[in-house]
Protein backbone atom coordinates (compact mmCIF):
# COMPACT_ATOMS: atom_id res chain seq x y z
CA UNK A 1 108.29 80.77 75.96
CA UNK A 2 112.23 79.90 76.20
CA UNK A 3 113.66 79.29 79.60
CA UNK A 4 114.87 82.92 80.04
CA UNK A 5 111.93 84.10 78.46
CA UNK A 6 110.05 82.29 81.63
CA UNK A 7 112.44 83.97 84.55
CA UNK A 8 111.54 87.07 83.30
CA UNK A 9 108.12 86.97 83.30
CA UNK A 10 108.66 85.16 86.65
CA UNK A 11 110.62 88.54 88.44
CA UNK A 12 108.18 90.89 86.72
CA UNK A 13 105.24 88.90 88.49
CA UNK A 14 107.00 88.90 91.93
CA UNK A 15 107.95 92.95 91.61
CA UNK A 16 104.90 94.13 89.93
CA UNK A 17 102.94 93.89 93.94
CA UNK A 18 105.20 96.13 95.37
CA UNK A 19 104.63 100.10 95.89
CA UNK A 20 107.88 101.83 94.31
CA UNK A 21 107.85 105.53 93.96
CA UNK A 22 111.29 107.78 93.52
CA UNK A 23 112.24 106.77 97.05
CA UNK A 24 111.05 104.39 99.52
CA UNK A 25 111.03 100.86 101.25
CA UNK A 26 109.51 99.52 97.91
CA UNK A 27 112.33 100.61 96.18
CA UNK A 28 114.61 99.36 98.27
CA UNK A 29 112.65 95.95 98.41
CA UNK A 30 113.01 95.81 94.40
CA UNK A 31 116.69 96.87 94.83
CA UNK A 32 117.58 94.21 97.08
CA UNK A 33 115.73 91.78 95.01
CA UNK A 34 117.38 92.76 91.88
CA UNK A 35 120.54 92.37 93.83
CA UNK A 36 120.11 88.54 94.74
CA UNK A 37 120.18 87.76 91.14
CA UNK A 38 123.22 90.14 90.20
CA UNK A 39 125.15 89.87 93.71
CA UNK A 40 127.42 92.92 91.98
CA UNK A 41 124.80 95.28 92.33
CA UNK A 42 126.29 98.41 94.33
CA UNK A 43 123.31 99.83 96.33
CA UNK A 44 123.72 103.76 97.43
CA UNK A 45 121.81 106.06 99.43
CA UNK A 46 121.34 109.81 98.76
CA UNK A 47 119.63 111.68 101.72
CA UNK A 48 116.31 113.83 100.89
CA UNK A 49 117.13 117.43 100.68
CA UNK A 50 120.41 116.83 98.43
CA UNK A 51 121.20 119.34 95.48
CA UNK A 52 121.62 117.49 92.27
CA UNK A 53 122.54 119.73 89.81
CA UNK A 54 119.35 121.60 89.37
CA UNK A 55 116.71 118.80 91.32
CA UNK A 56 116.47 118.57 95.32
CA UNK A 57 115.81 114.68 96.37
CA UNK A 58 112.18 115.10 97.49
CA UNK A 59 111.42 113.49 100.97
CA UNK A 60 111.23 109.85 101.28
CA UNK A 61 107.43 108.63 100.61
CA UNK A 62 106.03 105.57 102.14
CA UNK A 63 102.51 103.85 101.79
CA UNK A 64 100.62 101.24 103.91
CA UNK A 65 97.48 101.97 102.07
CA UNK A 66 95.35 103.93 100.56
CA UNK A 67 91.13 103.50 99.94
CA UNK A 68 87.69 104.84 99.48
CA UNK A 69 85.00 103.48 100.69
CA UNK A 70 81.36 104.78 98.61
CA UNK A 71 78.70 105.54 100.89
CA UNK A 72 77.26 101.71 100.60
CA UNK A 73 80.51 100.50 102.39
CA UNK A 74 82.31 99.35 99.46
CA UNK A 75 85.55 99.48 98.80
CA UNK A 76 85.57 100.96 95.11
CA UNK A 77 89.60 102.03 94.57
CA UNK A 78 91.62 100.19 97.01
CA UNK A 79 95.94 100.49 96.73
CA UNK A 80 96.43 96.99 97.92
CA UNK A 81 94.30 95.44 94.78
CA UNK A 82 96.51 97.87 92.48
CA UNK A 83 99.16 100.02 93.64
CA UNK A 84 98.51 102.17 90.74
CA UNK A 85 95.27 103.20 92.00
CA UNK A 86 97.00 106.06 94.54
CA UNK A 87 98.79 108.98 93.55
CA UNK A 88 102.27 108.91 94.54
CA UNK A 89 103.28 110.64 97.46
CA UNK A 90 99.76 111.00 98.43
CA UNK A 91 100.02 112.65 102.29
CA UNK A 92 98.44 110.52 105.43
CA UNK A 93 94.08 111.35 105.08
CA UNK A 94 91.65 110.17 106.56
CA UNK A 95 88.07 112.05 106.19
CA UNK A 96 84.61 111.76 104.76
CA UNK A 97 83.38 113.90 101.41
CA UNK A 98 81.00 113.95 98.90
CA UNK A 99 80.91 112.94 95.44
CA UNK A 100 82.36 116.42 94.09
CA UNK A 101 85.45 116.59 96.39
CA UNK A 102 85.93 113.04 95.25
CA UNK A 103 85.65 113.86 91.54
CA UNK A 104 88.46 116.78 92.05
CA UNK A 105 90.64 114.17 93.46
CA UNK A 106 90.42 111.66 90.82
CA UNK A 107 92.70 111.06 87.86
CA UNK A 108 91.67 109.19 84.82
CA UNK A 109 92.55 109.29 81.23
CA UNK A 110 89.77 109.69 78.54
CA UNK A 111 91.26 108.80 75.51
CA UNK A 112 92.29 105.56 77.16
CA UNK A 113 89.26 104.32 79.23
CA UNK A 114 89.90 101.03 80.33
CA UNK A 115 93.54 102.28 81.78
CA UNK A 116 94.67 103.16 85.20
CA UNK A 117 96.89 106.39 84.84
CA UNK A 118 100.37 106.80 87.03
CA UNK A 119 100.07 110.30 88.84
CA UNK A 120 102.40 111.50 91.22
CA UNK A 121 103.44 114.63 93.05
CA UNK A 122 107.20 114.96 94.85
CA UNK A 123 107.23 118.35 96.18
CA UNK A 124 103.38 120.13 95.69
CA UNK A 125 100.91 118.27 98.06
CA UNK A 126 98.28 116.54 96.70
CA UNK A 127 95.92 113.15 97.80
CA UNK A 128 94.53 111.38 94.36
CA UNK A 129 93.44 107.67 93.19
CA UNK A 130 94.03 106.98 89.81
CA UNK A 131 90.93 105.07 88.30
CA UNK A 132 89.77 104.04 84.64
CA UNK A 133 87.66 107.01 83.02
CA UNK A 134 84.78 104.10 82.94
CA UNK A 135 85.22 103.83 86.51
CA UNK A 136 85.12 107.90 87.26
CA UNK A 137 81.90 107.61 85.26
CA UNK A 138 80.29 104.67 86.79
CA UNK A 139 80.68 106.59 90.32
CA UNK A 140 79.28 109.67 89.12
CA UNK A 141 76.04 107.63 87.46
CA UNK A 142 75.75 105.67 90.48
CA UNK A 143 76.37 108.63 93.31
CA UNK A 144 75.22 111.36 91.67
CA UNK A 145 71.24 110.51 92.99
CA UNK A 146 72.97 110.51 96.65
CA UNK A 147 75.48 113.49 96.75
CA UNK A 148 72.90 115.50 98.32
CA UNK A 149 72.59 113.22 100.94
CA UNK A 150 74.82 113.05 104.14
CA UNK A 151 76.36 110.00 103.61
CA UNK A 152 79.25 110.50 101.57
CA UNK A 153 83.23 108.53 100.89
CA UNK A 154 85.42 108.00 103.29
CA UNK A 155 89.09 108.39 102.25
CA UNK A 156 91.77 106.60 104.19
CA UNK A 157 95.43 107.02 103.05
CA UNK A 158 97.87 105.54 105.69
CA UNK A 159 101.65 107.17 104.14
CA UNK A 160 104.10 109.03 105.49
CA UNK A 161 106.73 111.24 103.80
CA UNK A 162 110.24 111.77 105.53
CA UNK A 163 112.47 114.66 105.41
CA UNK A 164 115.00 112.25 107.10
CA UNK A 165 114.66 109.62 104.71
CA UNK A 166 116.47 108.91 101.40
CA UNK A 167 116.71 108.17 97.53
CA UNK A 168 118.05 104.61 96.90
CA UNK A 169 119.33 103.47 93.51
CA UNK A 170 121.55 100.72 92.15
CA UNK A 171 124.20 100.70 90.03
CA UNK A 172 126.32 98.37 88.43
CA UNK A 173 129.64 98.78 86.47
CA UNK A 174 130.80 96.03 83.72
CA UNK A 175 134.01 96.51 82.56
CA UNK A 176 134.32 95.43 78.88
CA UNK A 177 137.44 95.59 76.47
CA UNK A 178 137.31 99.33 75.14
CA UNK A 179 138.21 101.92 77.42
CA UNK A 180 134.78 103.93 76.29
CA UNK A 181 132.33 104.32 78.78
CA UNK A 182 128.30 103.93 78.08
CA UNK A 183 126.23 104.87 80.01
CA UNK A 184 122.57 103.19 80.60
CA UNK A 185 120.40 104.81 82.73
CA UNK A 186 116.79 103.82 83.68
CA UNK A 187 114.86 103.88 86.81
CA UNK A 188 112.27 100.99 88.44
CA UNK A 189 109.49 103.33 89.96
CA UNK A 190 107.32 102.61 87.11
């Protein structure tokens, strides 16, 4: 691998941990660290609830964590191993249900088994965990035998969402010798 090569894989291993979403302290994290290596970086605020043409910036969504625990006391989908593993903007929860709640709340992708799927929901309120579809089916063979029971998951998701809070977003201008402008646009949530 060539030098740069190296320092790129390097900053995609240090921001791959943390949580982004479309707004957040994650984003601003990955902001700020973009911004130590191009000091030009022009960071800007825009306040939830802000018209944008025809798109409202949704409320700001922040996660601690987010679990479930199967009725043995494992921890079988945990946000903190793999941030993909929670649905974005998944509301604060913190309850016990059985296995069929749990399946309805699960999002997978059969055609690609092994993967973990990105979900996320800005303005219609929803809690989910993302798993592998050979993960949704190992539950259901191991649980089904005990969904009768009493004993059931606990789900713990410990986020907030702000009206108050804000979309955050970088942008940098490099003036070159034609007095064309381009335009690149991308975004760092996922």
């Amino acid at each position: 691998m060539t030098e740069i090569g190296q320092e790129m894989y390097n900053w995609a291993v240090d921001l791959f941990p943390i949580n982004r979403s479309l707004s957040g302290d994650g984003v601003r994290k990955t902001l700020q660290y973009i911004k130590n290596i191009i000091p030009e970086l022009e960071v800007n605020e825009v306040p939830s609830g802000t018209k944008c043409f025809d798109w409202t910036v949704p409320q700001e969504w922040n996660c601690n964590d987010g679990y479930i625990i199967d009725p043995d006391g494992n921890k079988i989908c945990d946000f903190k191993t793999n941030n993909l593993h929670l649905s974005g903007y998944s509301p604060p929860i913190d309850k016990e249900i059985e296995l069929e709640e749990l399946i309805e709340h699960l999002y997978y992708l059969e055609d690609q088994p092994t993967a973990i799927p990105y979900v996320t929901s800005y303005y219609k309120r929803y809690w989910g965990f993302c798993i592998s579809y050979n993960d949704k089916k190992k539950i259901e063979k191991k649980y089904k035998k005990v969904s009768n029971s009493k004993k059931g998951f606990t789900i713990n998701i410990n986020s907030s969402l702000n009206k108050k809070g804000s979309l955050t977003y970088g942008e940098l201008v490099l003036p070159g010798i034609s007095k064309k402008e381009i335009l690149i646009s991308s975004y760092i949530c996922h």
